[in-house]
C-alpha atoms as a PDB file:
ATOM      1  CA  UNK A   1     -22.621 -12.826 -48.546  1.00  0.00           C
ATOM      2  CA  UNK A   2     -26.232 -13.332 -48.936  1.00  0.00           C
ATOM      3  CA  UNK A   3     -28.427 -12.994 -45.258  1.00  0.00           C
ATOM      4  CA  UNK A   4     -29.905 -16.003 -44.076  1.00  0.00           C
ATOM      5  CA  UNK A   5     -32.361 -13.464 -42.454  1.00  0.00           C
ATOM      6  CA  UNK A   6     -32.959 -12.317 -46.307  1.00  0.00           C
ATOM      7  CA  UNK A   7     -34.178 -15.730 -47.309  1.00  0.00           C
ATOM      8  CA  UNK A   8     -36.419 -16.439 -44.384  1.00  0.00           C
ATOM      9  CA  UNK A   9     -38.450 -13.228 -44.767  1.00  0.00           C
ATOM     10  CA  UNK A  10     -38.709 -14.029 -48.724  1.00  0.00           C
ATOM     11  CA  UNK A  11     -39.839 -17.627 -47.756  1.00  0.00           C
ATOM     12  CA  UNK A  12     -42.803 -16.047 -45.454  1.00  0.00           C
ATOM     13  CA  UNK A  13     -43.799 -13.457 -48.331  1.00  0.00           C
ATOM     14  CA  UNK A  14     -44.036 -16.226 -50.697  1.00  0.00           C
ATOM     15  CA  UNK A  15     -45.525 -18.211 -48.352  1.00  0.00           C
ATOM     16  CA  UNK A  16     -48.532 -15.730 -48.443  1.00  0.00           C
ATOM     17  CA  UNK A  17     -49.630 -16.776 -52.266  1.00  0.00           C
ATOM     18  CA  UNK A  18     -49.058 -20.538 -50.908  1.00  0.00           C
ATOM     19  CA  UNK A  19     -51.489 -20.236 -48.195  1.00  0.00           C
ATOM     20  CA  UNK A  20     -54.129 -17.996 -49.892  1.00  0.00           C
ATOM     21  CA  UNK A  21     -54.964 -20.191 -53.060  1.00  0.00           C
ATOM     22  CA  UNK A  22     -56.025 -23.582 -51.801  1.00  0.00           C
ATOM     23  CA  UNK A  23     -57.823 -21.355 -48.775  1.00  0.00           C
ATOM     24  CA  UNK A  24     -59.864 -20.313 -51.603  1.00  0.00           C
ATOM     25  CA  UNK A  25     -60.422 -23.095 -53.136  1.00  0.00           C
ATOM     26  CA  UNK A  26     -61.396 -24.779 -49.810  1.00  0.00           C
ATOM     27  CA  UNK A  27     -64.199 -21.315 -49.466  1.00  0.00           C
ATOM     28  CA  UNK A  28     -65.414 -22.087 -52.569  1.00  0.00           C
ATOM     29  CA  UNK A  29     -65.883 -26.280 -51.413  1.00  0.00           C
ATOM     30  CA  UNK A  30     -66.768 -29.123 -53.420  1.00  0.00           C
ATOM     31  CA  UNK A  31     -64.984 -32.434 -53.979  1.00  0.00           C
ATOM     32  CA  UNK A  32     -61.846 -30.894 -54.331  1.00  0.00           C
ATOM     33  CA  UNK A  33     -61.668 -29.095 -51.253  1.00  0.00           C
ATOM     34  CA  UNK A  34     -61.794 -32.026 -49.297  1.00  0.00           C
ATOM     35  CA  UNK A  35     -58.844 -33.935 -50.723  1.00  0.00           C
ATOM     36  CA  UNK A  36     -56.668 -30.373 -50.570  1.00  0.00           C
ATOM     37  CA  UNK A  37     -57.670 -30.231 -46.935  1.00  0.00           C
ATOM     38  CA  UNK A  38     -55.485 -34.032 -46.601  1.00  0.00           C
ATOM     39  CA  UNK A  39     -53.203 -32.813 -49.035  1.00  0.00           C
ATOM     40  CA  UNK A  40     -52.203 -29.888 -47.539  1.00  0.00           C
ATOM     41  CA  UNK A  41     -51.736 -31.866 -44.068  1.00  0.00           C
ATOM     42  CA  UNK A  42     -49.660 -34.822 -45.321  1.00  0.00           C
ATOM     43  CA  UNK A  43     -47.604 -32.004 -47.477  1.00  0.00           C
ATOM     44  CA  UNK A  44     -46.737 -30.180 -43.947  1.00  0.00           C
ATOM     45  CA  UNK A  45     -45.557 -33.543 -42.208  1.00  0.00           C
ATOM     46  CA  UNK A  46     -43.191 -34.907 -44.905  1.00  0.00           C
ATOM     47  CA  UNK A  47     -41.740 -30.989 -44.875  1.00  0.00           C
ATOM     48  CA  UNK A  48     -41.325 -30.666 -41.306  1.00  0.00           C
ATOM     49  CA  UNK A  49     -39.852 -34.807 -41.295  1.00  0.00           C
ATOM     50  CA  UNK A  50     -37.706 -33.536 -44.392  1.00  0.00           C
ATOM     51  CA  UNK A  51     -36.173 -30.392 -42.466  1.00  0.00           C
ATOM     52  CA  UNK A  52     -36.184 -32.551 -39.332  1.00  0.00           C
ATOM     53  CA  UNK A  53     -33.492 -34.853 -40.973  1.00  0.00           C
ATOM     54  CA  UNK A  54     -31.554 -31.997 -42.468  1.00  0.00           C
ATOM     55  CA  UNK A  55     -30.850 -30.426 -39.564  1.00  0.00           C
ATOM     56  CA  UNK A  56     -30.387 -33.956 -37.836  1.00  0.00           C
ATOM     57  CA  UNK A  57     -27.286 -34.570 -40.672  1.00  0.00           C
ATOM     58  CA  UNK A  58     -25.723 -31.453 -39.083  1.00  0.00           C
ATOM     59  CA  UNK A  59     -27.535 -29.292 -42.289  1.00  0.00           C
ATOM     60  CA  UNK A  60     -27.711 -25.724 -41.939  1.00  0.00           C
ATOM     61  CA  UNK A  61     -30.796 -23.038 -41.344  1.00  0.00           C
ATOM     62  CA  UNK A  62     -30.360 -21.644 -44.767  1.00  0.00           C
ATOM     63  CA  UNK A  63     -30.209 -25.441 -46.611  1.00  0.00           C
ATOM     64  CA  UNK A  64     -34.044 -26.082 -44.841  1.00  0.00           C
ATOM     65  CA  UNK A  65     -35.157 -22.167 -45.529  1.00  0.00           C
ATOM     66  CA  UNK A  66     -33.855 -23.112 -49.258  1.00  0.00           C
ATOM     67  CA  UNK A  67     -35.237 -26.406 -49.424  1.00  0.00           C
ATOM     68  CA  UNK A  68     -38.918 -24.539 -48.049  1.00  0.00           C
ATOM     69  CA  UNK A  69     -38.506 -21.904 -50.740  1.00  0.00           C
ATOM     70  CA  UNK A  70     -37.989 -24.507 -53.535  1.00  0.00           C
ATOM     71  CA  UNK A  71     -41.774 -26.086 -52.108  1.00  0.00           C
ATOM     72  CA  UNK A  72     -43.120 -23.061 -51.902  1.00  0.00           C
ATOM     73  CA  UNK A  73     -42.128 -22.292 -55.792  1.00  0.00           C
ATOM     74  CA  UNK A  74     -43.359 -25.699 -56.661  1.00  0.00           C
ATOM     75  CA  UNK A  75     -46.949 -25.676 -55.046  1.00  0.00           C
ATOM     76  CA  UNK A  76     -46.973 -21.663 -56.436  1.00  0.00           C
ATOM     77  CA  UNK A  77     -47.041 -23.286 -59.698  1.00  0.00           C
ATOM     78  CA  UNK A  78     -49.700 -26.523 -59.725  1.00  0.00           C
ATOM     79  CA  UNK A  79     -52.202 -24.482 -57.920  1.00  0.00           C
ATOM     80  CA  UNK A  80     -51.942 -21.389 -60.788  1.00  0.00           C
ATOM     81  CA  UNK A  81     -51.736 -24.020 -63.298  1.00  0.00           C
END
């Protein structure tokens, strides 16, 4: 059976790449760095309401940690796009 421990470390490795590239982008400033700053904001409320409510309907530790992963993955991808 797969460690719940497992996919909480991989989520804070890949984490890492999620934090560093709109970090740069808001060094480097400009128009865009301003509406990343709000993005990134209203992006960590809906996640933390989303796992909120998972947890709420009696989900499990590794269906948020999965859920977080699957974000991570998908803001990997529009900011190397």
């Amino acid at each position: 059976m797969f460690n719940p421990h497992c996919a909480a470390f991989l989520l804070a490795v890949e984490a890492q790449k999620v934090i560093e590239l709109p970090l740069l982008r808001i060094a480097w400033d400009g128009a865009e760095a301003r509406v990343e700053m709000v993005s990134m904001v209203g992006e960590k409320v809906v996640a933390a309401m989303e796992a909120g409510n998972t947890l709420l309907a009696c989900g499990t530790h590794d269906q948020v940690v999965t859920h977080y992963r699957e974000l991570v993955v998908d803001t990997t991808r529009r900011f190397t796009a």
